[in-house]
N, C-alpha and C. Protein backbone atom coordinates (compact mmCIF):
# COMPACT_ATOMS: atom_id res chain seq x y z
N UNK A 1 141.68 67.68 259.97
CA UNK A 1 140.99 66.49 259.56
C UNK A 1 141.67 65.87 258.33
N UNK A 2 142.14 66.81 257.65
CA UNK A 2 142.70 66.19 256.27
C UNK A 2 144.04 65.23 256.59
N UNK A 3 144.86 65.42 257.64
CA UNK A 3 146.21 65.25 258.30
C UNK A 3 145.58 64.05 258.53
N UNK A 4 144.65 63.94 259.16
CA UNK A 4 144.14 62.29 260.10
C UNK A 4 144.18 61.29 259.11
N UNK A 5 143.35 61.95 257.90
CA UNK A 5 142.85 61.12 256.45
C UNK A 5 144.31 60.21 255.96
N UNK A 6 144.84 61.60 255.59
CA UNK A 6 146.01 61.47 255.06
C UNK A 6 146.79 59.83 255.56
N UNK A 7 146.44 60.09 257.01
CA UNK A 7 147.63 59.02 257.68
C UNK A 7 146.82 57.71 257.85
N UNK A 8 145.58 57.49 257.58
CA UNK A 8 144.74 56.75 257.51
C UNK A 8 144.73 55.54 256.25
N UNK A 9 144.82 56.54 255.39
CA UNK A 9 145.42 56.55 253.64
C UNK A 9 147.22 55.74 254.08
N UNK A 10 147.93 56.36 254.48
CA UNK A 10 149.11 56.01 254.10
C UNK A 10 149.54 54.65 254.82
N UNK A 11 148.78 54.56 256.26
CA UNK A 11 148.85 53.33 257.22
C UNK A 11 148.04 52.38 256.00
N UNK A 12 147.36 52.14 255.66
CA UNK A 12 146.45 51.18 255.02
C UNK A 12 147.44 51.04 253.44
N UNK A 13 147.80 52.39 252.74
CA UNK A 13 148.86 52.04 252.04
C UNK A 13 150.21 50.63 252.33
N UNK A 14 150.57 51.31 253.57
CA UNK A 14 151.47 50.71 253.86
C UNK A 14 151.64 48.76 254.12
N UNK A 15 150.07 48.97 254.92
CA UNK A 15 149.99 47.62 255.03
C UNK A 15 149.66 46.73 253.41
N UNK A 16 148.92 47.46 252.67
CA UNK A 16 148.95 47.13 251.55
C UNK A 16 150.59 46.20 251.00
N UNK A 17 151.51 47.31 251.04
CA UNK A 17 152.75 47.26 250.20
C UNK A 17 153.53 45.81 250.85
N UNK A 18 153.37 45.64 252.56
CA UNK A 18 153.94 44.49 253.10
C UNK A 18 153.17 43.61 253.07
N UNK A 19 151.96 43.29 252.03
CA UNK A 19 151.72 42.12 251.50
C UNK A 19 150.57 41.61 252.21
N UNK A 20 150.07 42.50 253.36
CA UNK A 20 149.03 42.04 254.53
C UNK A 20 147.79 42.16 253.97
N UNK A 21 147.13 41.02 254.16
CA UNK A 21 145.55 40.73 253.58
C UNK A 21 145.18 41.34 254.95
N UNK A 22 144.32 42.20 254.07
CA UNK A 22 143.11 43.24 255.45
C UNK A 22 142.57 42.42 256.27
N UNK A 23 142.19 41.21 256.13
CA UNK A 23 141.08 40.31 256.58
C UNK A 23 142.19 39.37 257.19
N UNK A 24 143.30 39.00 256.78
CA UNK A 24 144.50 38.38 257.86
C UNK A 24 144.52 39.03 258.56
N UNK A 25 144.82 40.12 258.47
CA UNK A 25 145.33 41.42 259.68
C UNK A 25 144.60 41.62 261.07
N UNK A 26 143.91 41.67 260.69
CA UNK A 26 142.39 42.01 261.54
C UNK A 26 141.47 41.26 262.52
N UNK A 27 141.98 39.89 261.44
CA UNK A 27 140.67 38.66 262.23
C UNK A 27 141.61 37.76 262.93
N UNK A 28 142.89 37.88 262.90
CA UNK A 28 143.48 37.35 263.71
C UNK A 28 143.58 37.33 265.08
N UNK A 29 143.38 38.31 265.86
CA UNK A 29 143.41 38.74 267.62
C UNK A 29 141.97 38.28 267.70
N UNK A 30 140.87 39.25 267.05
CA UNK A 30 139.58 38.23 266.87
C UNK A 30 139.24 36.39 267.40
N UNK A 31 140.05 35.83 266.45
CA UNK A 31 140.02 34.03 266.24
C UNK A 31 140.67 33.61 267.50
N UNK A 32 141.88 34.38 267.97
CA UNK A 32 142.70 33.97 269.33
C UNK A 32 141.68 34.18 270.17
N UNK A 33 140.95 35.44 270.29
CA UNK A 33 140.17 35.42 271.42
C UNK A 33 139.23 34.48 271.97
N UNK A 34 139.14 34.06 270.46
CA UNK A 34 137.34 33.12 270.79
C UNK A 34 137.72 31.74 271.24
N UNK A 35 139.22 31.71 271.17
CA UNK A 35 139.55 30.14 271.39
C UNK A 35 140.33 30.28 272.67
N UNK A 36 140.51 30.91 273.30
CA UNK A 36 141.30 31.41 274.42
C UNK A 36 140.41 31.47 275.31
N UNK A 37 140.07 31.40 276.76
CA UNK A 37 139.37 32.28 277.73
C UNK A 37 140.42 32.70 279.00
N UNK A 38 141.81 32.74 278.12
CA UNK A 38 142.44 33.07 279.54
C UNK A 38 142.95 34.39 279.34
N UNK A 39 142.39 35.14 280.98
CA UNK A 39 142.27 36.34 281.27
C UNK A 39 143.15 37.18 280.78
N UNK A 40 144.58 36.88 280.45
CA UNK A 40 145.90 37.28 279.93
C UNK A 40 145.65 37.59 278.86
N UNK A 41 144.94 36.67 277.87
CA UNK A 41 144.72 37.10 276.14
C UNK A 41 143.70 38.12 276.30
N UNK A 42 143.08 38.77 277.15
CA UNK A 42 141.91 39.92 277.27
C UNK A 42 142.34 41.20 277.90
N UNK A 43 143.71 41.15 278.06
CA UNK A 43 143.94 42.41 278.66
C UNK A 43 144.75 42.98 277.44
N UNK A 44 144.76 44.55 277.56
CA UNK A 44 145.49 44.59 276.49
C UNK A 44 145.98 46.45 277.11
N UNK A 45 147.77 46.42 276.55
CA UNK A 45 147.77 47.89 277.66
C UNK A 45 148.08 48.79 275.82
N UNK A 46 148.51 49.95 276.73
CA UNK A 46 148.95 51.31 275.75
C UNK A 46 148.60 52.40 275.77
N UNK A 47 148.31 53.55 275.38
CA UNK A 47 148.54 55.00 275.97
C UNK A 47 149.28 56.11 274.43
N UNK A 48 149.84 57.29 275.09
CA UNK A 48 150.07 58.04 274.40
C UNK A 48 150.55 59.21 275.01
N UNK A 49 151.95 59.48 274.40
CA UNK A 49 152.43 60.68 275.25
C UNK A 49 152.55 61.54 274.29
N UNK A 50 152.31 63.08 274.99
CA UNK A 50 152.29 63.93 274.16
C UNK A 50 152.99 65.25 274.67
N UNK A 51 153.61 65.84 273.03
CA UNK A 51 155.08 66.15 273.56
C UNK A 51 154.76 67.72 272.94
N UNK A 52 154.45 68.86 273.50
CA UNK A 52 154.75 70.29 272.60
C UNK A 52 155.65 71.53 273.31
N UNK A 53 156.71 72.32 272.29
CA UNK A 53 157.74 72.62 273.09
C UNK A 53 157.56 74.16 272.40
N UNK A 54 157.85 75.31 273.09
CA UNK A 54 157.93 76.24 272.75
C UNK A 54 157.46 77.51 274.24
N UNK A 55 156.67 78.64 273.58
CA UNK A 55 156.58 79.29 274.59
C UNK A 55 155.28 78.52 275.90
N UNK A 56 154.63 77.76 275.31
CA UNK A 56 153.44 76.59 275.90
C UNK A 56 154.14 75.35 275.84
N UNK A 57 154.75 74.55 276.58
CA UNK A 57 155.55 73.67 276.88
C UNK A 57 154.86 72.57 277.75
N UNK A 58 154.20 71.32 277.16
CA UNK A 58 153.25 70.58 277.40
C UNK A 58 154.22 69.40 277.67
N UNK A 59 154.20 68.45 278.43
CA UNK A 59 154.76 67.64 278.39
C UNK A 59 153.30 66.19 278.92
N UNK A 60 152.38 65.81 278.15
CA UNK A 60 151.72 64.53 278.69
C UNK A 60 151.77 63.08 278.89
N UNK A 61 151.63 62.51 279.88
CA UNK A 61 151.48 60.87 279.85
C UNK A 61 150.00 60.40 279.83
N UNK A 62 150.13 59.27 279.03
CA UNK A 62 148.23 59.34 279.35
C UNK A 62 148.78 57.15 279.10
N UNK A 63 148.78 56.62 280.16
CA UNK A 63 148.51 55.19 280.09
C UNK A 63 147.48 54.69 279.88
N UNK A 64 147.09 53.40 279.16
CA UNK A 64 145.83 52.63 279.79
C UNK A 64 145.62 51.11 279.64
N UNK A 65 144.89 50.93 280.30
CA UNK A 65 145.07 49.54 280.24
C UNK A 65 143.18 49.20 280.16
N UNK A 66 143.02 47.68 279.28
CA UNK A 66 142.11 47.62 278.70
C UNK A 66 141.38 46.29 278.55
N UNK A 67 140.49 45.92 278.69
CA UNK A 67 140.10 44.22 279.30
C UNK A 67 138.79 43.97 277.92
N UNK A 68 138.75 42.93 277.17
CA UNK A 68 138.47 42.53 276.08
C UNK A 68 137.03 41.61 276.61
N UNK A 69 135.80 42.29 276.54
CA UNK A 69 134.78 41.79 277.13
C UNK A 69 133.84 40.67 275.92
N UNK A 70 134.50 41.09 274.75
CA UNK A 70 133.68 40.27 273.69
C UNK A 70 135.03 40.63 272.28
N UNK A 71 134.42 39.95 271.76
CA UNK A 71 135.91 40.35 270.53
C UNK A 71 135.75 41.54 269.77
N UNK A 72 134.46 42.47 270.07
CA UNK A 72 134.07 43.42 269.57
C UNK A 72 134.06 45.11 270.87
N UNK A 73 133.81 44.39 272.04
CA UNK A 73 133.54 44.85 273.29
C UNK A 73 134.43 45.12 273.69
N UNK A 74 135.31 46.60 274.67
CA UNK A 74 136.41 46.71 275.52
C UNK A 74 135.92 47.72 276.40
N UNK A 75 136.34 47.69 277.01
CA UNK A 75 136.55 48.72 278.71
C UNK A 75 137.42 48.91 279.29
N UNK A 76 138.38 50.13 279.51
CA UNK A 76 139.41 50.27 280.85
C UNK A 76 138.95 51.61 281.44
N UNK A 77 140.82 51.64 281.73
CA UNK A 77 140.72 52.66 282.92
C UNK A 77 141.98 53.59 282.44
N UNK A 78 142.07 54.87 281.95
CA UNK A 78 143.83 55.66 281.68
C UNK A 78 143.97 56.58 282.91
N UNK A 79 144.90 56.87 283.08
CA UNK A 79 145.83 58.19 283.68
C UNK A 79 146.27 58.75 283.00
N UNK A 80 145.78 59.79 283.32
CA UNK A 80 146.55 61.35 283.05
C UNK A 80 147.58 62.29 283.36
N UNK A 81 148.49 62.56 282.95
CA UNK A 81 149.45 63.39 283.57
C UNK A 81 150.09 64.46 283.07
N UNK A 82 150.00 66.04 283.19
CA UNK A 82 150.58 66.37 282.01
C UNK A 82 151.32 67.63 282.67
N UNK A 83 152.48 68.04 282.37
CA UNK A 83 153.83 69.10 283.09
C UNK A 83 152.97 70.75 282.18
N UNK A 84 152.85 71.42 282.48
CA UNK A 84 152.48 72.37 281.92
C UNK A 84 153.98 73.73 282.23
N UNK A 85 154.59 74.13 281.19
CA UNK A 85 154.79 75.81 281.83
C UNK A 85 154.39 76.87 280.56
N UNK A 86 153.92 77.55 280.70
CA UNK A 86 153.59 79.03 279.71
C UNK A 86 154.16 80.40 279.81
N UNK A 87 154.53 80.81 278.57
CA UNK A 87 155.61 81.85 278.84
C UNK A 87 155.06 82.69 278.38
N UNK A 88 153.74 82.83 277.94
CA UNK A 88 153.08 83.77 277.16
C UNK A 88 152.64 85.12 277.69
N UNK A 89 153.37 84.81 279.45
CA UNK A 89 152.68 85.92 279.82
C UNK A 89 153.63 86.74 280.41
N UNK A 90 153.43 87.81 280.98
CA UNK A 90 154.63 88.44 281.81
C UNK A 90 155.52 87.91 282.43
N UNK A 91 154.17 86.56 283.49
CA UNK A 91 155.14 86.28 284.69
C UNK A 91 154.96 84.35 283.66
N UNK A 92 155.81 83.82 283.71
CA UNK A 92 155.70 82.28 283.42
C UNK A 92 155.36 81.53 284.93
N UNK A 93 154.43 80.96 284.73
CA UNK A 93 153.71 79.33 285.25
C UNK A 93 153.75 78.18 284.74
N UNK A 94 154.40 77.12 286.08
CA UNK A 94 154.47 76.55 285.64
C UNK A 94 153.41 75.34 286.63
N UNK A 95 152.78 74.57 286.05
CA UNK A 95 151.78 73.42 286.97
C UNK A 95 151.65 71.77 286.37
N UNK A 96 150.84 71.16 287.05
CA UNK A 96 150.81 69.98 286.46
C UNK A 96 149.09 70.07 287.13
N UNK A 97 148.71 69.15 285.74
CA UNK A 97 147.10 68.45 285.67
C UNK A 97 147.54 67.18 285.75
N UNK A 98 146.34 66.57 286.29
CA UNK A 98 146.25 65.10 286.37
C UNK A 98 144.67 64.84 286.56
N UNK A 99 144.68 63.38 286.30
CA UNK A 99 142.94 62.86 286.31
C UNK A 99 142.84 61.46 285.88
N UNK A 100 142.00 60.83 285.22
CA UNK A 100 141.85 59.44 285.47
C UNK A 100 140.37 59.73 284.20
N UNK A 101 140.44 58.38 283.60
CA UNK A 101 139.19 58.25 282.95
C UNK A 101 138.83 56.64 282.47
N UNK A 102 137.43 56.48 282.33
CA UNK A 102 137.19 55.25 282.40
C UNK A 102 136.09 55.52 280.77
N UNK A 103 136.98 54.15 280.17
CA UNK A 103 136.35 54.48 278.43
C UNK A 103 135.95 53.28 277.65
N UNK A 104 135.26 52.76 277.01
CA UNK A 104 135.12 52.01 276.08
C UNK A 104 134.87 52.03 274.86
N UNK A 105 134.95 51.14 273.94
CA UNK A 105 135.04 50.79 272.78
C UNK A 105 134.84 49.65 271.84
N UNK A 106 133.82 49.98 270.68
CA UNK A 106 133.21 48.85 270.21
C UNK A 106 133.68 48.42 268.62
N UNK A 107 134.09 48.19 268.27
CA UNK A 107 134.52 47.58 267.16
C UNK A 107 133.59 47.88 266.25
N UNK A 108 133.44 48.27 264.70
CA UNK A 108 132.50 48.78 263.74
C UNK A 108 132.51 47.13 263.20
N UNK A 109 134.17 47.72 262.42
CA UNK A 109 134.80 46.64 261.13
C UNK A 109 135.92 46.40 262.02
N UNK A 110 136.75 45.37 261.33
CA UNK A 110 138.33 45.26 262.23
C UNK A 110 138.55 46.35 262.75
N UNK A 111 138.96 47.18 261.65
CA UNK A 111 140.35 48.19 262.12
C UNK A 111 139.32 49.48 262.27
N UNK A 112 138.17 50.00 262.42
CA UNK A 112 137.16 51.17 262.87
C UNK A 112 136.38 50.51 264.11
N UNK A 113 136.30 52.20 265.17
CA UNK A 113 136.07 51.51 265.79
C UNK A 113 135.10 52.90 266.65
N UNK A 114 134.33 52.65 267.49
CA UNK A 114 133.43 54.27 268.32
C UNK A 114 134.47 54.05 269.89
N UNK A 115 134.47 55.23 270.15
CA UNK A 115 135.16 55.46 271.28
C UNK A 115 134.67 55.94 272.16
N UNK A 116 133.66 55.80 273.45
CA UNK A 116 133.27 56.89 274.46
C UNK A 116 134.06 56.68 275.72
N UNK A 117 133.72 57.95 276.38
CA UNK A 117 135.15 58.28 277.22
C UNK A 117 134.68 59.17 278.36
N UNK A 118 134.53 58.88 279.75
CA UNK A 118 134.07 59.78 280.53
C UNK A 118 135.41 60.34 281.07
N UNK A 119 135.90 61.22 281.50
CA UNK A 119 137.05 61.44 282.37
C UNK A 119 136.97 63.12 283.13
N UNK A 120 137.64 62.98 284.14
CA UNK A 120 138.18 63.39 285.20
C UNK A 120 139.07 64.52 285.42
N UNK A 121 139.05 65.50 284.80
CA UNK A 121 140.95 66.19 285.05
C UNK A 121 140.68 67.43 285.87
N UNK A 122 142.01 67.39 287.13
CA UNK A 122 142.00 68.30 287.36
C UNK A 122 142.94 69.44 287.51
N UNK A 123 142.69 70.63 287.15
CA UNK A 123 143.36 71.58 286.87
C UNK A 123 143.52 72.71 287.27
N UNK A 124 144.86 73.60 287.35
CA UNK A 124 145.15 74.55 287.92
C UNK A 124 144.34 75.97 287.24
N UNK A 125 143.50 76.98 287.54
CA UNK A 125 142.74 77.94 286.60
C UNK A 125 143.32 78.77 287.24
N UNK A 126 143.50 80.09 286.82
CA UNK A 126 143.88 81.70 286.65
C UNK A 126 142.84 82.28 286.32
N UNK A 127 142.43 82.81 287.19
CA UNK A 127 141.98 84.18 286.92
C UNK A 127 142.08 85.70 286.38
N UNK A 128 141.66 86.47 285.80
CA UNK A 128 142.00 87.88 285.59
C UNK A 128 143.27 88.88 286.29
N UNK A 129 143.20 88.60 287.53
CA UNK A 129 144.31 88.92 288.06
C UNK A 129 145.45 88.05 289.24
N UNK A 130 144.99 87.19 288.37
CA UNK A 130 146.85 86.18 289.06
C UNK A 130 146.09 84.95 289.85
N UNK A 131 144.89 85.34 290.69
CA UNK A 131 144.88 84.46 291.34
C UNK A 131 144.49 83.05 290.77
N UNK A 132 144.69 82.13 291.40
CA UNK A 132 144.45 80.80 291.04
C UNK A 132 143.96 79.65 292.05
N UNK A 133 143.08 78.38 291.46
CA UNK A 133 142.54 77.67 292.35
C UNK A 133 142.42 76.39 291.31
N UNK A 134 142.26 75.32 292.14
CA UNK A 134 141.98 73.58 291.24
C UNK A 134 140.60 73.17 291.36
N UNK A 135 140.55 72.82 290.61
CA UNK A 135 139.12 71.97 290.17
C UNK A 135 139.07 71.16 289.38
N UNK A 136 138.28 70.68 289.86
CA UNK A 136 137.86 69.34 288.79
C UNK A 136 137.16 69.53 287.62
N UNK A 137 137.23 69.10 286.68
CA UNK A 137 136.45 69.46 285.35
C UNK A 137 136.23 68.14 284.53
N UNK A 138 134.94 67.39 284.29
CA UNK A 138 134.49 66.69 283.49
C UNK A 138 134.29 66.88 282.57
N UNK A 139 134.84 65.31 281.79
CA UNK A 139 134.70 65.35 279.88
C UNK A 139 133.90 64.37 279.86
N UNK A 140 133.24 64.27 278.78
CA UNK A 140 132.50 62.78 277.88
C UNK A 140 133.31 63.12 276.73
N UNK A 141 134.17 62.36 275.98
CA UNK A 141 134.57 62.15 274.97
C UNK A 141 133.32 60.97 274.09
N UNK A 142 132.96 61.47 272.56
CA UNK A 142 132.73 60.54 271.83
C UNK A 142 133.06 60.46 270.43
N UNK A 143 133.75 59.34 270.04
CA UNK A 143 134.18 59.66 268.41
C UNK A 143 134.35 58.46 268.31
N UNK A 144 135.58 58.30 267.18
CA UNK A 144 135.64 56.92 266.38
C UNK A 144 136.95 57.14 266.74
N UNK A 145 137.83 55.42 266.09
CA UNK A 145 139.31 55.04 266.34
C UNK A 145 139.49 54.70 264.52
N UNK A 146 140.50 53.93 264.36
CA UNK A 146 141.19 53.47 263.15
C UNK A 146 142.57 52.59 264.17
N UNK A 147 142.53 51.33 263.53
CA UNK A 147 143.49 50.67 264.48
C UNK A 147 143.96 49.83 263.26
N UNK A 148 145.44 50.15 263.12
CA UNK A 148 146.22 49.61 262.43
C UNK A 148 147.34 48.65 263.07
N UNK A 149 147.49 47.63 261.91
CA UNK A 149 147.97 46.71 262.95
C UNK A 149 149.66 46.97 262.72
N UNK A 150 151.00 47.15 263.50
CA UNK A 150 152.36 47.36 263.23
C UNK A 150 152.13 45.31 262.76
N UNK A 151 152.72 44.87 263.84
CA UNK A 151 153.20 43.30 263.78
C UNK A 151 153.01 42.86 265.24
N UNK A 152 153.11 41.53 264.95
CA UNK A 152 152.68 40.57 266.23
C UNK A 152 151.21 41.28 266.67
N UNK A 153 151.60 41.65 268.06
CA UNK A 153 150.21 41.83 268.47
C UNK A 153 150.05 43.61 269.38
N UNK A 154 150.60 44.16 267.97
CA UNK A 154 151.33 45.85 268.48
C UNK A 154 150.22 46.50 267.31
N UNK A 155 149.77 47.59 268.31
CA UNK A 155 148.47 48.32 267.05
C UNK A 155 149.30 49.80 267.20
N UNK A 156 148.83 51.07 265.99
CA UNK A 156 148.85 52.17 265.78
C UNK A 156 147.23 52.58 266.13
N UNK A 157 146.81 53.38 266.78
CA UNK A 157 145.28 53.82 267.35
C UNK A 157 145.70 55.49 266.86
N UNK A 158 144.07 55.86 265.92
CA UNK A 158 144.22 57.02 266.06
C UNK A 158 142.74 57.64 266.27
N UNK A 159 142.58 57.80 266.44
CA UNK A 159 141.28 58.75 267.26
C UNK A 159 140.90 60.02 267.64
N UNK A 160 139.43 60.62 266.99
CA UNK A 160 138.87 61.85 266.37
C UNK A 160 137.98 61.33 267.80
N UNK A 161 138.28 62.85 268.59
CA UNK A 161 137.07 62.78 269.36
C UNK A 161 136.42 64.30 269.75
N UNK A 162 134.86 64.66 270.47
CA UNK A 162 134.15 65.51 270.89
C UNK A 162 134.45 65.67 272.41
N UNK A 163 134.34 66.47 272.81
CA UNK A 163 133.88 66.61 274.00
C UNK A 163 132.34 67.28 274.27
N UNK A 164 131.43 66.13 274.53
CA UNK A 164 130.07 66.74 274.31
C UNK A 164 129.62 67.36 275.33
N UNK A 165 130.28 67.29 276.79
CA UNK A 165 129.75 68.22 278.59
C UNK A 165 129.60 69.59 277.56
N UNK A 166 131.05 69.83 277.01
CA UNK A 166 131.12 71.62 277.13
C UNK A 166 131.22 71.92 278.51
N UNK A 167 131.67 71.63 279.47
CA UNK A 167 132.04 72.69 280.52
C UNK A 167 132.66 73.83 280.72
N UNK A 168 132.17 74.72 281.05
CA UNK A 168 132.61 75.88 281.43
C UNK A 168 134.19 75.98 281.74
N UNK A 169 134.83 75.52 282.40
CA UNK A 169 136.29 75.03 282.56
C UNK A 169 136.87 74.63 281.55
N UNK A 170 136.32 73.98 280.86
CA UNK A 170 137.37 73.12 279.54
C UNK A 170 138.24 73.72 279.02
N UNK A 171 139.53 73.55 278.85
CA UNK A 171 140.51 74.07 277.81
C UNK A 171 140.00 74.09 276.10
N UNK A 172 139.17 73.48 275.99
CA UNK A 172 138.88 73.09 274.44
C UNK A 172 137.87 74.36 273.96
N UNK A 173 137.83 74.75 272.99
CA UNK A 173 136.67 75.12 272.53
C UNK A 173 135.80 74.50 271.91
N UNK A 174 134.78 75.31 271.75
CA UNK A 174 133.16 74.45 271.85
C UNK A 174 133.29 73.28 270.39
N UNK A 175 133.34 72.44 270.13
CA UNK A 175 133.23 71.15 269.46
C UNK A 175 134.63 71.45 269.01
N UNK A 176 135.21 71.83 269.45
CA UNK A 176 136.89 71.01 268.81
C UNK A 176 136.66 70.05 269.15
N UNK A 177 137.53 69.41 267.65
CA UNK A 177 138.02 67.95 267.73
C UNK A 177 139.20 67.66 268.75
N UNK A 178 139.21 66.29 269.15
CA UNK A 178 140.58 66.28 269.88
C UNK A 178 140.94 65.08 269.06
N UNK A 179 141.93 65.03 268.72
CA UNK A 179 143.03 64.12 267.98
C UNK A 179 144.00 63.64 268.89
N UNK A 180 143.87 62.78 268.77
CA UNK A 180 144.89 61.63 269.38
C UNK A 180 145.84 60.67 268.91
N UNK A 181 147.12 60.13 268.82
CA UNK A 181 147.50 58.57 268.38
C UNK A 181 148.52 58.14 269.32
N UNK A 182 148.56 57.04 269.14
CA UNK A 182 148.69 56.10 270.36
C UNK A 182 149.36 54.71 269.85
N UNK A 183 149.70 53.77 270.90
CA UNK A 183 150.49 52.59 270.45
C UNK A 183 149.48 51.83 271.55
N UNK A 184 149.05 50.40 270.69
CA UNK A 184 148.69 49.66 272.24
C UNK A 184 148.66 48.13 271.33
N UNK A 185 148.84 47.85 272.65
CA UNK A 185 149.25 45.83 272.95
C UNK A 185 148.41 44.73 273.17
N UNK A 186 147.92 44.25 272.20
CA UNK A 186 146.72 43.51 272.46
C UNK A 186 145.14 44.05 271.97
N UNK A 187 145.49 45.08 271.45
CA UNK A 187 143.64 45.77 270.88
C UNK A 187 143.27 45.61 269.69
């Protein structure tokens, strides 16, 4: 949590130092929207890949794309994709998960924002002794964002979230946070 802060702190630093009024920054995609109604200025894409290398060797894609229902209001749809191999064990496996989730998001202040998130993944499980089978396993994600703006109309998204199901399946343990950051176009 302190890591998130930290970068929260240093993004808002930063925009500080290049001279950007918080309230320029922010209310700008805002003002376009309200004067716009064409469908093009309401879509907005981006995602987040995620990269960990060692004896657990993760490789994820997670796209999404995102439709601007009020200047405060959003809704899409991401994909999931992620290369798995693990060496942690005698024998190494290697699989891929995939899934789909449908999420929205409401604007607090400009750049804060709540995030809920139903999704989909399904995954390869092991058992005690080798065997294995797929299933599906449901999340509700709910937390908050921080959306910093790079330039033009390019954001930094970072996002603290729950998984409140708890399913039995989940990779997560019980209220880990999941941390996220991301690049997206138009949010």
């Amino acid at each position: 949590m302190k890591k998130v802060l930290m970068l929260l702190v240093a993004c808002s630093i930063l925009s500080y130092m290049y001279g950007q009024d918080s309230t320029e920054v922010y209310q700008a995609p805002v003002e376009q929207q309200k004067k716009s109604s064409n469908i093009k200025d309401k879509i907005y894409f981006g995602g987040n890949l995620g990269l960990s290398f060692g004896s657990y060797t993760q490789i994820g894609i997670y796209p999404l794309v995102g439709y601007k229902i009020t200047p405060k209001l959003s809704a899409g749809l991401k994909i999931t994709y992620q290369y798995i191999q693990d060496k942690r064990y005698p024998e190494t496996y290697t699989t891929s998960n995939y899934g789909g989730s449908l999420f929205t998001r409401f604007r607090i202040i400009p750049p804060l924002y709540f995030h809920a998130e139903f999704e989909m993944m399904n995954y390869k499980l092991y058992n005690s002794i080798g065997e294995w089978n797929r299933t599906w396993v449901p999340f509700l994600y709910l937390g908050a964002g921080y959306s910093q703006r790079l330039g033009g109309n390019t954001w930094l998204n970072i996002q603290v979230l729950f998984d409140v199901l708890q399913n039995s399946n989940s990779p997560y343990n019980r209220w880990e946070p999941f941390y996220s950051v991301g690049f997206g176009v138009g949010f």
